[in-house]
PDB file of N, CA and C in Angstrom:
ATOM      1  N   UNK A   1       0.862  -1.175   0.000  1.00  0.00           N
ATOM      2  CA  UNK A   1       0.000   0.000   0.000  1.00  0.00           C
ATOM      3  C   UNK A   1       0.902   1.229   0.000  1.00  0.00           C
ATOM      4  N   UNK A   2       0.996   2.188  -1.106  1.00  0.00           N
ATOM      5  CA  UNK A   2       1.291   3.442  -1.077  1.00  0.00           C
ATOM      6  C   UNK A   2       0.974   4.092   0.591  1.00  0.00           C
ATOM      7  N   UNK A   3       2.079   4.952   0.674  1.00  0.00           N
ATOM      8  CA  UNK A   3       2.492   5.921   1.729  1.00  0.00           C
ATOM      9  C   UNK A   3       0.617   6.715   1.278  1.00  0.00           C
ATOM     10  N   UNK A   4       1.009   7.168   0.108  1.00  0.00           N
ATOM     11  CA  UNK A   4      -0.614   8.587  -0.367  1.00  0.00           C
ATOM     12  C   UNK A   4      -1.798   7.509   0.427  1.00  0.00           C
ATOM     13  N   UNK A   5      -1.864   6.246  -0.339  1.00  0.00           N
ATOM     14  CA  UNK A   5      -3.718   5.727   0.260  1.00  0.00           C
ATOM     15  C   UNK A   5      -3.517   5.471   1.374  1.00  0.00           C
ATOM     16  N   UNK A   6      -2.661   5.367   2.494  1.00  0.00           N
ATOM     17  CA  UNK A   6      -2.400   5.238   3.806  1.00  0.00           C
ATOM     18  C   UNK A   6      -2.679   6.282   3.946  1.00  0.00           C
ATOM     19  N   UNK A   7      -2.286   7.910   4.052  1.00  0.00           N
ATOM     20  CA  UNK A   7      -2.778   8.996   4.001  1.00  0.00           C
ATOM     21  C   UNK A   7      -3.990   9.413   4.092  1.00  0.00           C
ATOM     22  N   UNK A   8      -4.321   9.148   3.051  1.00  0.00           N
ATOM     23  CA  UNK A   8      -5.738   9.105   2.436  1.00  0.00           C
ATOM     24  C   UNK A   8      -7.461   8.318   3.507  1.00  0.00           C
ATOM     25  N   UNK A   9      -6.461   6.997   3.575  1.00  0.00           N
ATOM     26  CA  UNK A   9      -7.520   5.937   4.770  1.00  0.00           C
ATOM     27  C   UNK A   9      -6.945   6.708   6.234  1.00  0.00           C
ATOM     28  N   UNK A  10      -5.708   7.277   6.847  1.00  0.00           N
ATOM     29  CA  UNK A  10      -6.274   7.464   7.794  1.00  0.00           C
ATOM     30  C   UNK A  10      -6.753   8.899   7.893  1.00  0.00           C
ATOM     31  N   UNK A  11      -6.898  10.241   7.228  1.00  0.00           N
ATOM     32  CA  UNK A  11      -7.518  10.953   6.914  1.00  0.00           C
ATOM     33  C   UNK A  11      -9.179  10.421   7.041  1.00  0.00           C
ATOM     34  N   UNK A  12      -9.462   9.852   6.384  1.00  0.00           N
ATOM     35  CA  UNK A  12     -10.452   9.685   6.470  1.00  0.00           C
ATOM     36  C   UNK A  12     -11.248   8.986   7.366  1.00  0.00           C
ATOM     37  N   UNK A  13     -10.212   8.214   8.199  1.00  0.00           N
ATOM     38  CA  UNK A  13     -10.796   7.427   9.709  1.00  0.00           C
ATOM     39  C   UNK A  13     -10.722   8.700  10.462  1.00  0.00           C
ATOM     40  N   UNK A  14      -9.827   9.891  10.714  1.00  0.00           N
ATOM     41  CA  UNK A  14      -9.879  10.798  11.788  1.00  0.00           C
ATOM     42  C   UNK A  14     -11.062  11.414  11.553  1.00  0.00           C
ATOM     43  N   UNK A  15     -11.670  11.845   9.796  1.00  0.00           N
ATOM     44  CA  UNK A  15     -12.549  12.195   9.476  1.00  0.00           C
ATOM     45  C   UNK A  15     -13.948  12.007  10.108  1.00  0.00           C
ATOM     46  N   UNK A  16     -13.954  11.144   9.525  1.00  0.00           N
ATOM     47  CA  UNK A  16     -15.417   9.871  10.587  1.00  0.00           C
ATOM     48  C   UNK A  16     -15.367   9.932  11.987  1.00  0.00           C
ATOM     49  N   UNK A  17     -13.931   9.406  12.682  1.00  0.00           N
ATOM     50  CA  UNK A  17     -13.805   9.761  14.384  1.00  0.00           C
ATOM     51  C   UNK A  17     -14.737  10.844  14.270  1.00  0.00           C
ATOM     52  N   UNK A  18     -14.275  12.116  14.133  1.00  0.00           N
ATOM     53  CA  UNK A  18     -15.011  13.287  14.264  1.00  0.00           C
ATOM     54  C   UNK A  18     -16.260  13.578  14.151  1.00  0.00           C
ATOM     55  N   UNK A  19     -17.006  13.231  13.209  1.00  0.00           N
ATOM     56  CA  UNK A  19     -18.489  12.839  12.595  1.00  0.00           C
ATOM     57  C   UNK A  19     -18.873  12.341  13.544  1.00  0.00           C
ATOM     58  N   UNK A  20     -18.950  10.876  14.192  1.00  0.00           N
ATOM     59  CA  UNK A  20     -19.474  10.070  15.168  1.00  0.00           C
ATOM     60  C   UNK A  20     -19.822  11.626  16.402  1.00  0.00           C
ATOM     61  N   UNK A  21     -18.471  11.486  17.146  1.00  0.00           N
ATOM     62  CA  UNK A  21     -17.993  12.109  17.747  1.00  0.00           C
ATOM     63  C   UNK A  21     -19.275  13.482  17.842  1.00  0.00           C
ATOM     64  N   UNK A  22     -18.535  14.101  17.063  1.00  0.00           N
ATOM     65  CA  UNK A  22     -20.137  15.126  16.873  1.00  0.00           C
ATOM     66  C   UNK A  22     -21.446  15.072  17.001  1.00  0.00           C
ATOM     67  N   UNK A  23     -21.790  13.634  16.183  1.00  0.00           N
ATOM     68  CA  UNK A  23     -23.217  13.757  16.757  1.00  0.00           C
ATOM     69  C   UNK A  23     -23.391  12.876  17.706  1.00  0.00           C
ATOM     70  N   UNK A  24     -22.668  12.193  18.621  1.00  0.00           N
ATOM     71  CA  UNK A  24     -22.907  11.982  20.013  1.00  0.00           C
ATOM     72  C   UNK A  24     -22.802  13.156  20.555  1.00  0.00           C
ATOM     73  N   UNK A  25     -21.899  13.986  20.766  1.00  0.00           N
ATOM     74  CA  UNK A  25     -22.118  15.218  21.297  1.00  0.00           C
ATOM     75  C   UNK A  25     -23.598  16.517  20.885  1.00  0.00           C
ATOM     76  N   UNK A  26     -24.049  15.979  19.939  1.00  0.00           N
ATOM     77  CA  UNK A  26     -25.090  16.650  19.934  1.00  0.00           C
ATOM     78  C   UNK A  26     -26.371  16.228  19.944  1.00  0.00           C
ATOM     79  N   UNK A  27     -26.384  14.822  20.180  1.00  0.00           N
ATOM     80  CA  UNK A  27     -27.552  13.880  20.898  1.00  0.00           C
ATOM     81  C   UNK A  27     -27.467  14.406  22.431  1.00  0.00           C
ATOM     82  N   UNK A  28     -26.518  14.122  22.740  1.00  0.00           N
ATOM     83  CA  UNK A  28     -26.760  14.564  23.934  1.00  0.00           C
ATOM     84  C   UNK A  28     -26.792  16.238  25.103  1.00  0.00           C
ATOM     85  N   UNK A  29     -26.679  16.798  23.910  1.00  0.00           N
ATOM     86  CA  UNK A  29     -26.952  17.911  24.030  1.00  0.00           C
ATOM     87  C   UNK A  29     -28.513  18.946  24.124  1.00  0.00           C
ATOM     88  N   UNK A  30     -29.138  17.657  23.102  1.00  0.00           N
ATOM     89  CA  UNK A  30     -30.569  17.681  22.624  1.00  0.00           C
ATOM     90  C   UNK A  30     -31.157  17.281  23.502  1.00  0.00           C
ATOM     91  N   UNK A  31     -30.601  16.755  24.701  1.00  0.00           N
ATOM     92  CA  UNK A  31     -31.524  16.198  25.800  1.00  0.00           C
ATOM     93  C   UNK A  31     -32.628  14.776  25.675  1.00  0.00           C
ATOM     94  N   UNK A  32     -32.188  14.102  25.037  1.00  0.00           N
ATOM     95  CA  UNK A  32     -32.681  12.811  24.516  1.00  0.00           C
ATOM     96  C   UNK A  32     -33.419  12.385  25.966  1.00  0.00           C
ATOM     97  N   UNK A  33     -34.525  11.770  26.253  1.00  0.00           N
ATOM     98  CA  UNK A  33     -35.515  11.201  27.212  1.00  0.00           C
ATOM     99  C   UNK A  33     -35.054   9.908  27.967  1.00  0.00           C
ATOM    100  N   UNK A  34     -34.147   9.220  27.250  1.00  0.00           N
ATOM    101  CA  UNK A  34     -33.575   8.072  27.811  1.00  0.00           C
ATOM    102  C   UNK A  34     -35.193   6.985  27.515  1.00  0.00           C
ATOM    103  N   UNK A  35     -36.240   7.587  27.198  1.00  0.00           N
ATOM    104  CA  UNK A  35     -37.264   6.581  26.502  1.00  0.00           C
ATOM    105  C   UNK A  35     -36.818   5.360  25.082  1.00  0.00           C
ATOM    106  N   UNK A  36     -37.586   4.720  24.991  1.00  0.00           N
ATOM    107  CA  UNK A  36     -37.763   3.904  24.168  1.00  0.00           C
ATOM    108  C   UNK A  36     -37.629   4.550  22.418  1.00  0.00           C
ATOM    109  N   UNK A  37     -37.172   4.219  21.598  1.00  0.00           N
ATOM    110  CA  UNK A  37     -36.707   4.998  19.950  1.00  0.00           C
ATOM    111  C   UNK A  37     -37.631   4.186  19.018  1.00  0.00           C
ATOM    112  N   UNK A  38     -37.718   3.265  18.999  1.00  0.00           N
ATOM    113  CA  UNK A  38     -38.472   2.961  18.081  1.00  0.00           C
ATOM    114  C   UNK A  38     -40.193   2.085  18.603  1.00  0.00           C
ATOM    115  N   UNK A  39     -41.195   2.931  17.956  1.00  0.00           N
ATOM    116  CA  UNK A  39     -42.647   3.107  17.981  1.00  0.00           C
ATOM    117  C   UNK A  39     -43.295   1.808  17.806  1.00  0.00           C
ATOM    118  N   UNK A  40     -42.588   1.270  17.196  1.00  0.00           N
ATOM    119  CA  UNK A  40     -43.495   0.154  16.429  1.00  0.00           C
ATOM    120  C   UNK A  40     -42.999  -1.195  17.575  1.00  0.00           C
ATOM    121  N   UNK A  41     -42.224  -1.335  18.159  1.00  0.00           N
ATOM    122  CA  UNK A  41     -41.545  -2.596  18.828  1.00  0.00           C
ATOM    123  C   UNK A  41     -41.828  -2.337  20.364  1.00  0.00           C
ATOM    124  N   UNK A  42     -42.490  -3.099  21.579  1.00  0.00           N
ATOM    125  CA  UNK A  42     -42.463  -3.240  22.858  1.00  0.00           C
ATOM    126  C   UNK A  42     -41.100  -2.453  23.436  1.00  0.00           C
ATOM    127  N   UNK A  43     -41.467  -2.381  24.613  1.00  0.00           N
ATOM    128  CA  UNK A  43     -40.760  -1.172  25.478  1.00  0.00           C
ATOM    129  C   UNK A  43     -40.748  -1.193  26.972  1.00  0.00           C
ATOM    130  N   UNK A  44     -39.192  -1.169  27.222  1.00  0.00           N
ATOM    131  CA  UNK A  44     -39.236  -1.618  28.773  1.00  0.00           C
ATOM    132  C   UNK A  44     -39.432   0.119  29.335  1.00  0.00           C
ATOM    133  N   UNK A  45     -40.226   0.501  30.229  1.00  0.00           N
ATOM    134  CA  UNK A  45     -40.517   1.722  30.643  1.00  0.00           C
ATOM    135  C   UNK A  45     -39.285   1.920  31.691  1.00  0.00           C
ATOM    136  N   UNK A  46     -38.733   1.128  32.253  1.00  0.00           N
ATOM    137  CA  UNK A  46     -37.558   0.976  33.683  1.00  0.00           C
ATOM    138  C   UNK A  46     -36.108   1.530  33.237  1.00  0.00           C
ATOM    139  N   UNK A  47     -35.985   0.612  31.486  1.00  0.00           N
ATOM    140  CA  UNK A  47     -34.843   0.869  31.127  1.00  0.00           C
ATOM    141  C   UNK A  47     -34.778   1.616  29.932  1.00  0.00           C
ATOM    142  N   UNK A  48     -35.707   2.063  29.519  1.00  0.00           N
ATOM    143  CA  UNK A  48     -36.487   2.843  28.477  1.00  0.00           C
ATOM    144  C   UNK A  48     -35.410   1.737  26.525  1.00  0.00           C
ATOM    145  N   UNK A  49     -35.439   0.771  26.951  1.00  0.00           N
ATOM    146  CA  UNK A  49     -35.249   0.303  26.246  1.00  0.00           C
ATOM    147  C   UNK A  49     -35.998  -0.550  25.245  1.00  0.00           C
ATOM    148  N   UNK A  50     -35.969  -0.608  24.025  1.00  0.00           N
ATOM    149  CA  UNK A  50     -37.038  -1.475  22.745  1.00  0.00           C
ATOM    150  C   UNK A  50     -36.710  -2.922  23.215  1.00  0.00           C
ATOM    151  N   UNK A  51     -37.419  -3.663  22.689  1.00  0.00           N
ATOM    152  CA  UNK A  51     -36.925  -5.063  22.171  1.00  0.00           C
ATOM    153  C   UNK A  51     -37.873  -5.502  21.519  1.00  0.00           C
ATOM    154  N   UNK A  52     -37.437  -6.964  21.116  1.00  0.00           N
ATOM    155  CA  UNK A  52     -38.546  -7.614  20.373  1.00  0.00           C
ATOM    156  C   UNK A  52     -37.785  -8.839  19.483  1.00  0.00           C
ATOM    157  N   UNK A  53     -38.789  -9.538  18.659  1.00  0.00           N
ATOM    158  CA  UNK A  53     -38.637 -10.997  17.852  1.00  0.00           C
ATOM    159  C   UNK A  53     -38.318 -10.723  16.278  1.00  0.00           C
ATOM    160  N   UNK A  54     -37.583 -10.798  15.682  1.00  0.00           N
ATOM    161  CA  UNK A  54     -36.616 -10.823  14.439  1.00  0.00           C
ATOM    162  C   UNK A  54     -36.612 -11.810  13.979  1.00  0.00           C
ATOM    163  N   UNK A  55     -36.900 -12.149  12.766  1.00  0.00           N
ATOM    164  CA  UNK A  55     -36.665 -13.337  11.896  1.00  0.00           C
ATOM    165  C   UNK A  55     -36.331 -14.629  12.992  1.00  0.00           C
ATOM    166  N   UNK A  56     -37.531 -14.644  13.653  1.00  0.00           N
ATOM    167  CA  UNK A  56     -37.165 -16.078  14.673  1.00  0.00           C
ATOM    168  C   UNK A  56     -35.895 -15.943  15.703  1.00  0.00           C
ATOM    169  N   UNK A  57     -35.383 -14.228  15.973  1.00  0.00           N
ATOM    170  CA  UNK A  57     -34.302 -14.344  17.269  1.00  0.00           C
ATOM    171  C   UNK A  57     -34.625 -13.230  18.041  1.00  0.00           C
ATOM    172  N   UNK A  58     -34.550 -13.053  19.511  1.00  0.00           N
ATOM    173  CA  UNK A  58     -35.016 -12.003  20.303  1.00  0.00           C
ATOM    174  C   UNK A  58     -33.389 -11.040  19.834  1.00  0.00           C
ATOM    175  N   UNK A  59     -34.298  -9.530  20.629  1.00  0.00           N
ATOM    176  CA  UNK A  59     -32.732  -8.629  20.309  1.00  0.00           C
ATOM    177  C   UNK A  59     -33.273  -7.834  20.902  1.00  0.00           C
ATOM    178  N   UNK A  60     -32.512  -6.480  21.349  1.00  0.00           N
ATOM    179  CA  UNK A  60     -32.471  -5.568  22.161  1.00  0.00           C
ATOM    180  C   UNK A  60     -32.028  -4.441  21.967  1.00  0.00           C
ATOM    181  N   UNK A  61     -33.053  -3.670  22.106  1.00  0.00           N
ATOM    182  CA  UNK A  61     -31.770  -1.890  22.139  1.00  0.00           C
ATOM    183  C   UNK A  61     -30.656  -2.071  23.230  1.00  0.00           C
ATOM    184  N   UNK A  62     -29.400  -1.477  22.981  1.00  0.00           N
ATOM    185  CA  UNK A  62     -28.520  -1.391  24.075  1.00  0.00           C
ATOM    186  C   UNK A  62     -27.586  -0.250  23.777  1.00  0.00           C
ATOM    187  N   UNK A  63     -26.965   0.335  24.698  1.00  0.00           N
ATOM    188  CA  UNK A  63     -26.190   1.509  24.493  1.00  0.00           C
ATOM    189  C   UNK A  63     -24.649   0.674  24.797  1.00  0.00           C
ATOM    190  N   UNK A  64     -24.394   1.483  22.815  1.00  0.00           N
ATOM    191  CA  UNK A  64     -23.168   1.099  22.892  1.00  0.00           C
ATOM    192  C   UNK A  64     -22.615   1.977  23.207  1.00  0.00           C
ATOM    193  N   UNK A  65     -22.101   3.079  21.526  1.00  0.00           N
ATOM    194  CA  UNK A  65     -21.350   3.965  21.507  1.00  0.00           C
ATOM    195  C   UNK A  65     -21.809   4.958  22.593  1.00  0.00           C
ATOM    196  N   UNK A  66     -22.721   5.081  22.532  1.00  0.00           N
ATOM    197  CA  UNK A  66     -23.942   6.221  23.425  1.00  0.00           C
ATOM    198  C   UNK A  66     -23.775   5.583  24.855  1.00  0.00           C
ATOM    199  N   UNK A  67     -23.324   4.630  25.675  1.00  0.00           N
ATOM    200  CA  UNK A  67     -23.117   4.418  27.086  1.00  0.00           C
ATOM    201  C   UNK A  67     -22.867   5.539  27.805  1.00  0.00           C
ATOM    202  N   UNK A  68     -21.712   5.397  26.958  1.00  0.00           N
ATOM    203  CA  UNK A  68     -20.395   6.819  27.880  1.00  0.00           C
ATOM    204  C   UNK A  68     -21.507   7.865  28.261  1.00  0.00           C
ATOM    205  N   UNK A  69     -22.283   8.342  27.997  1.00  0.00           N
ATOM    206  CA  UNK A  69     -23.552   9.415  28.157  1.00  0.00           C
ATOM    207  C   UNK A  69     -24.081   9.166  29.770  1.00  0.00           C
ATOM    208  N   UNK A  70     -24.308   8.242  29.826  1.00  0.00           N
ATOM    209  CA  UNK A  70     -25.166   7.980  30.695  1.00  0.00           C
ATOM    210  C   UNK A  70     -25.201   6.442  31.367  1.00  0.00           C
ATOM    211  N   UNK A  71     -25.984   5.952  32.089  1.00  0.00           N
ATOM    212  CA  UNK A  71     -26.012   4.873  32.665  1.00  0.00           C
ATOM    213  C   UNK A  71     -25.998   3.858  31.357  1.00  0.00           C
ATOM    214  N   UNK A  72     -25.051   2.866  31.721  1.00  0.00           N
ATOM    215  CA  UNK A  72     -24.867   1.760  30.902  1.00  0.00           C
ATOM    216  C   UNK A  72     -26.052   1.246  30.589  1.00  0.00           C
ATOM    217  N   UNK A  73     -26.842   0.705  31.690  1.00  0.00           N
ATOM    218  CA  UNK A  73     -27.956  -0.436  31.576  1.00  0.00           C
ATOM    219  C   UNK A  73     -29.382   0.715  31.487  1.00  0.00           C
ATOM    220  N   UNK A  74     -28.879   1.805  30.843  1.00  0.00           N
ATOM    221  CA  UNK A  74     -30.530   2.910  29.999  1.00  0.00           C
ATOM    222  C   UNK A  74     -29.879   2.755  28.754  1.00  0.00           C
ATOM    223  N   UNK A  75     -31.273   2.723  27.504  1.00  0.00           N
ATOM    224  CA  UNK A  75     -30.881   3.163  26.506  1.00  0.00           C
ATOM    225  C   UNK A  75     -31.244   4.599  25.982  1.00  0.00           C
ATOM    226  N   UNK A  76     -31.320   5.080  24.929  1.00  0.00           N
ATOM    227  CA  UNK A  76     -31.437   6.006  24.442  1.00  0.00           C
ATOM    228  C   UNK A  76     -31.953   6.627  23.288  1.00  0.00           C
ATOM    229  N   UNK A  77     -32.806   7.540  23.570  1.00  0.00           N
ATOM    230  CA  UNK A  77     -33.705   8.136  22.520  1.00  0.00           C
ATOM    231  C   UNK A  77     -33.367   9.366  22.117  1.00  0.00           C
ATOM    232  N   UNK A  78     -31.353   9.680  21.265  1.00  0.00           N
ATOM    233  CA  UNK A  78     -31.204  10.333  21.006  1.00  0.00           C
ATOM    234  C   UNK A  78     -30.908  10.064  19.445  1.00  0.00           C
ATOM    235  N   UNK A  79     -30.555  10.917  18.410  1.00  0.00           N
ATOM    236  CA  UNK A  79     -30.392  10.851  17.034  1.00  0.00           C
ATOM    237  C   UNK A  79     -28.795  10.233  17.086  1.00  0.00           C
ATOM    238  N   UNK A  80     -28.714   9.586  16.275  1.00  0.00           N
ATOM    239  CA  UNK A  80     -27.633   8.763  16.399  1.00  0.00           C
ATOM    240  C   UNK A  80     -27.076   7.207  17.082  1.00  0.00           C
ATOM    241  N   UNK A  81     -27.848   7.378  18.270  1.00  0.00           N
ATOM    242  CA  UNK A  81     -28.285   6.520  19.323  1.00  0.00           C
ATOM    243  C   UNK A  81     -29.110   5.201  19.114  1.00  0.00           C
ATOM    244  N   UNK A  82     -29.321   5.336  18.239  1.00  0.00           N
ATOM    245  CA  UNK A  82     -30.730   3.484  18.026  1.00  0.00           C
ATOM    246  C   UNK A  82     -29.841   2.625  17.389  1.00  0.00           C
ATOM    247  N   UNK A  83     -29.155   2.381  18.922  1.00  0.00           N
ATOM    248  CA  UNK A  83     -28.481   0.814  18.733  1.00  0.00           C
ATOM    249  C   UNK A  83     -29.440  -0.524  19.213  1.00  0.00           C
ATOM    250  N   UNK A  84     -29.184  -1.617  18.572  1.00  0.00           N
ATOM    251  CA  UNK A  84     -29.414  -3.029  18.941  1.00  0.00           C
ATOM    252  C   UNK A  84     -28.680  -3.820  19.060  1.00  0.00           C
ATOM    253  N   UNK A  85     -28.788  -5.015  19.648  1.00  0.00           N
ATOM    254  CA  UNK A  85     -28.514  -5.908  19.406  1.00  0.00           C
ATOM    255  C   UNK A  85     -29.096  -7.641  19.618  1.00  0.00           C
ATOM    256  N   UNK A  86     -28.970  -8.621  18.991  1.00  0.00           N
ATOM    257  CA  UNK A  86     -29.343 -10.124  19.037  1.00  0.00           C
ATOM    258  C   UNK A  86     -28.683 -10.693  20.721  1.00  0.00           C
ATOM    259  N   UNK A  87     -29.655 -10.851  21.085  1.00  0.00           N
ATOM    260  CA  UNK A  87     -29.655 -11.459  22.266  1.00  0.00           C
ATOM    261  C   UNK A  87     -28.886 -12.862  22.518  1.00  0.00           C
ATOM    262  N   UNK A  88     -28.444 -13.300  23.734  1.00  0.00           N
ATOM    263  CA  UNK A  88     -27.477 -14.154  23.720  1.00  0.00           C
ATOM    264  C   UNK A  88     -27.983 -15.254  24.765  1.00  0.00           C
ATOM    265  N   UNK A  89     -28.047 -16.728  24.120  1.00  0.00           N
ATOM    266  CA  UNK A  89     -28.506 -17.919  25.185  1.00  0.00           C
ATOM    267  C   UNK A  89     -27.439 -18.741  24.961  1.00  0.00           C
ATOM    268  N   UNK A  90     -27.064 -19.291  26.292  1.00  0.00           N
ATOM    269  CA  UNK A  90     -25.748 -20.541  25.869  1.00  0.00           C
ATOM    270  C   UNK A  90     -24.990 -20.694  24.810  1.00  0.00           C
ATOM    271  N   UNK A  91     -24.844 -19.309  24.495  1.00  0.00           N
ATOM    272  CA  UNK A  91     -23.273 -19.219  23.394  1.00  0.00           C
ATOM    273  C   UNK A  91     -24.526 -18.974  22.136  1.00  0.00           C
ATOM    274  N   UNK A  92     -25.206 -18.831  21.955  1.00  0.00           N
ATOM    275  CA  UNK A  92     -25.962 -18.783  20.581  1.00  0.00           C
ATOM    276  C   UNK A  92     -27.257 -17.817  20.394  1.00  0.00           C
ATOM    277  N   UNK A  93     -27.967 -17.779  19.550  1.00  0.00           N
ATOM    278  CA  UNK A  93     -29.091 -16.793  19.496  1.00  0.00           C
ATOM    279  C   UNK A  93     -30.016 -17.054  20.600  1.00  0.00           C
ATOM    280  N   UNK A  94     -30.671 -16.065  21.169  1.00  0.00           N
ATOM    281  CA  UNK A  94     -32.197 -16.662  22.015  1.00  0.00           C
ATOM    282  C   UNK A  94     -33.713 -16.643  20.972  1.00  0.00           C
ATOM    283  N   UNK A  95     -33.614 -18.030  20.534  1.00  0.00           N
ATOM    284  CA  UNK A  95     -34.908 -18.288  19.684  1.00  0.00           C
ATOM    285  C   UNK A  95     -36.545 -17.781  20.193  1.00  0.00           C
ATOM    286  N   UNK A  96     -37.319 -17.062  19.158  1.00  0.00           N
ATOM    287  CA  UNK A  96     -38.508 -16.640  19.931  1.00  0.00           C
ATOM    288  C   UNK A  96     -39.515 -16.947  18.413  1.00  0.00           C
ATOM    289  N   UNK A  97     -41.157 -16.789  18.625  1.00  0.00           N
ATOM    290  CA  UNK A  97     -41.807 -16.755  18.296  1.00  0.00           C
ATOM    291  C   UNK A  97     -42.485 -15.083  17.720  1.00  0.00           C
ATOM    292  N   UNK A  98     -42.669 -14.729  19.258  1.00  0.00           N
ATOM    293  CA  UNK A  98     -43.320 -13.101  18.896  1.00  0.00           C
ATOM    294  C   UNK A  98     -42.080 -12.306  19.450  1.00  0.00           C
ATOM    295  N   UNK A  99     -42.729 -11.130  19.555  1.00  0.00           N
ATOM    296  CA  UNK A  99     -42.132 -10.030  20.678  1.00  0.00           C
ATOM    297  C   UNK A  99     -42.473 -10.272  22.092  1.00  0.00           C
ATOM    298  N   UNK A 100     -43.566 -10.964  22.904  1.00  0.00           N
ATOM    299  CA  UNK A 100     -43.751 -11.386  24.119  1.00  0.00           C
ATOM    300  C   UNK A 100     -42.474 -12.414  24.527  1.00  0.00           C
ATOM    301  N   UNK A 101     -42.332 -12.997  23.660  1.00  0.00           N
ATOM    302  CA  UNK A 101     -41.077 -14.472  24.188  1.00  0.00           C
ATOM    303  C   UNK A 101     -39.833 -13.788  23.818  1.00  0.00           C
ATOM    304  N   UNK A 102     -39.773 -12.387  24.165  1.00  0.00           N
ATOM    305  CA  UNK A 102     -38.456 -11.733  24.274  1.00  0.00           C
ATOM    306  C   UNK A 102     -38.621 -10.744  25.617  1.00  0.00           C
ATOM    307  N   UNK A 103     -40.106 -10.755  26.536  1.00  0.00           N
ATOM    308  CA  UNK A 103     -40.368  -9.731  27.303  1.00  0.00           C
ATOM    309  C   UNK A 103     -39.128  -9.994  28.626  1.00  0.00           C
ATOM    310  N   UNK A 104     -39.327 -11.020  28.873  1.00  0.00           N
ATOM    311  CA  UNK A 104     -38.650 -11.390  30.151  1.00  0.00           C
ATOM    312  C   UNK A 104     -37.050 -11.676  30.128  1.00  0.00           C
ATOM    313  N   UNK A 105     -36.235 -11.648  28.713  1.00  0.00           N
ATOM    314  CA  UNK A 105     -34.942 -11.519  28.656  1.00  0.00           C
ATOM    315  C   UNK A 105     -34.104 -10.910  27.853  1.00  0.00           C
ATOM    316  N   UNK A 106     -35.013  -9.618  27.622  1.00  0.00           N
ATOM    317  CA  UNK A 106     -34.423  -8.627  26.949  1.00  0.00           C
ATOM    318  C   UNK A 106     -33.016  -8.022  27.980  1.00  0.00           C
ATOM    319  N   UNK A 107     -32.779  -7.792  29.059  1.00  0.00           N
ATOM    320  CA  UNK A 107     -31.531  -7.726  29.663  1.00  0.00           C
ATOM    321  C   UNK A 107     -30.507  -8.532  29.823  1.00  0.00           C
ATOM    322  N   UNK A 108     -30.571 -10.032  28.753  1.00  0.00           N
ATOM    323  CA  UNK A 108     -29.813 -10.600  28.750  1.00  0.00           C
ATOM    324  C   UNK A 108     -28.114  -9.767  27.901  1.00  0.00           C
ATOM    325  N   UNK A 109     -27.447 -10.500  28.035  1.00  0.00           N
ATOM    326  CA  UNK A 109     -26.498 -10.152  27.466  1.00  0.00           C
ATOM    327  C   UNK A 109     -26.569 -10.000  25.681  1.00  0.00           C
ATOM    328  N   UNK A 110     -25.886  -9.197  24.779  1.00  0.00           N
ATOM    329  CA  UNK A 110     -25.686  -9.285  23.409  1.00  0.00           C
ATOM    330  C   UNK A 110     -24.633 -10.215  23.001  1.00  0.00           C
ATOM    331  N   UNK A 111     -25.180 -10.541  22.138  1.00  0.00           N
ATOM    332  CA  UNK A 111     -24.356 -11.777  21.226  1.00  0.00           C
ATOM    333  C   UNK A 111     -23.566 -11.067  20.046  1.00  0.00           C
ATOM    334  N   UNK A 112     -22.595 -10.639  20.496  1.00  0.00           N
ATOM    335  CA  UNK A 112     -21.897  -9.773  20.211  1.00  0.00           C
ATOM    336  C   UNK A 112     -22.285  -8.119  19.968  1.00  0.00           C
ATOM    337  N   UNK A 113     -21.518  -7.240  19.678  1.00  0.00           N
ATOM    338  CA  UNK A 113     -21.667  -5.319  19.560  1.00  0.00           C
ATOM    339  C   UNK A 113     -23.116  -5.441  19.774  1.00  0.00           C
ATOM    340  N   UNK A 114     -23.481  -4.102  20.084  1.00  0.00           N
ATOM    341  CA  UNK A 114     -23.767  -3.034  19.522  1.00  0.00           C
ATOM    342  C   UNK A 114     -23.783  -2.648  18.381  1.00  0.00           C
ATOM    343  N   UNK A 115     -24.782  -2.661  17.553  1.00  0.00           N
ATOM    344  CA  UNK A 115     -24.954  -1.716  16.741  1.00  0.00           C
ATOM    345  C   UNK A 115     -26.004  -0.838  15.757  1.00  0.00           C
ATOM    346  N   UNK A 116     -25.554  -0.080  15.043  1.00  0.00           N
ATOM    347  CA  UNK A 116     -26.685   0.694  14.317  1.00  0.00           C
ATOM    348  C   UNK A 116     -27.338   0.272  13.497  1.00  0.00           C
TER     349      UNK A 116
END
């Protein structure tokens, strides 16, 4: 790899750093509710977090990038902020039917990131 596209890629990773960066800083500036983000999917009122049933696997809002903000175990109803993730049973997906057979272990752990 050329010295220039090394240049170039990390230019453009500091680039992005910054971007992110920004609009976490201005989610949370906006005063986001720490409520539930998306309308259409069940909603823990405690942890103001979504969840629900996906192509046959439970999953969860969770604060990734957006933690640092605020309490780990709240999520967040700021712009930028509507992370998920696939829920985690004995090393593998937690299999469900609806959105109810995800009510009671949506605080399980993620099966791997966070993300958007």
């Amino acid at each position: 790899q050329s010295t220039e596209s090394s240049g170039i890629n990390a230019e453009y990773g500091e680039k992005m750093f910054r971007f992110a960066f920004l609009v976490v800083v201005l989610a949370y500036l906006s005063g986001g509710d720490g409520a539930c983000i998306w309308d259409e999917y069940p909603c823990d009122p405690l942890s103001g977090c979504n969840y629900g049933c996906e192509d046959g696997y439970c999953w969860s809002q969770c604060g990734g990038a957006c933690a640092f903000l605020e309490n780990k175990k709240m999520c967040f109803n700021l712009p930028g902020c509507s992370e998920w993730c696939w829920l985690e049973k004995n090393g593998g997906y937690y299999s469900c039917e609806d959105h109810q057979d995800c009510r009671d272990i949506h605080k399980l752990s993620c099966l791997g990131a966070c993300s958007l």
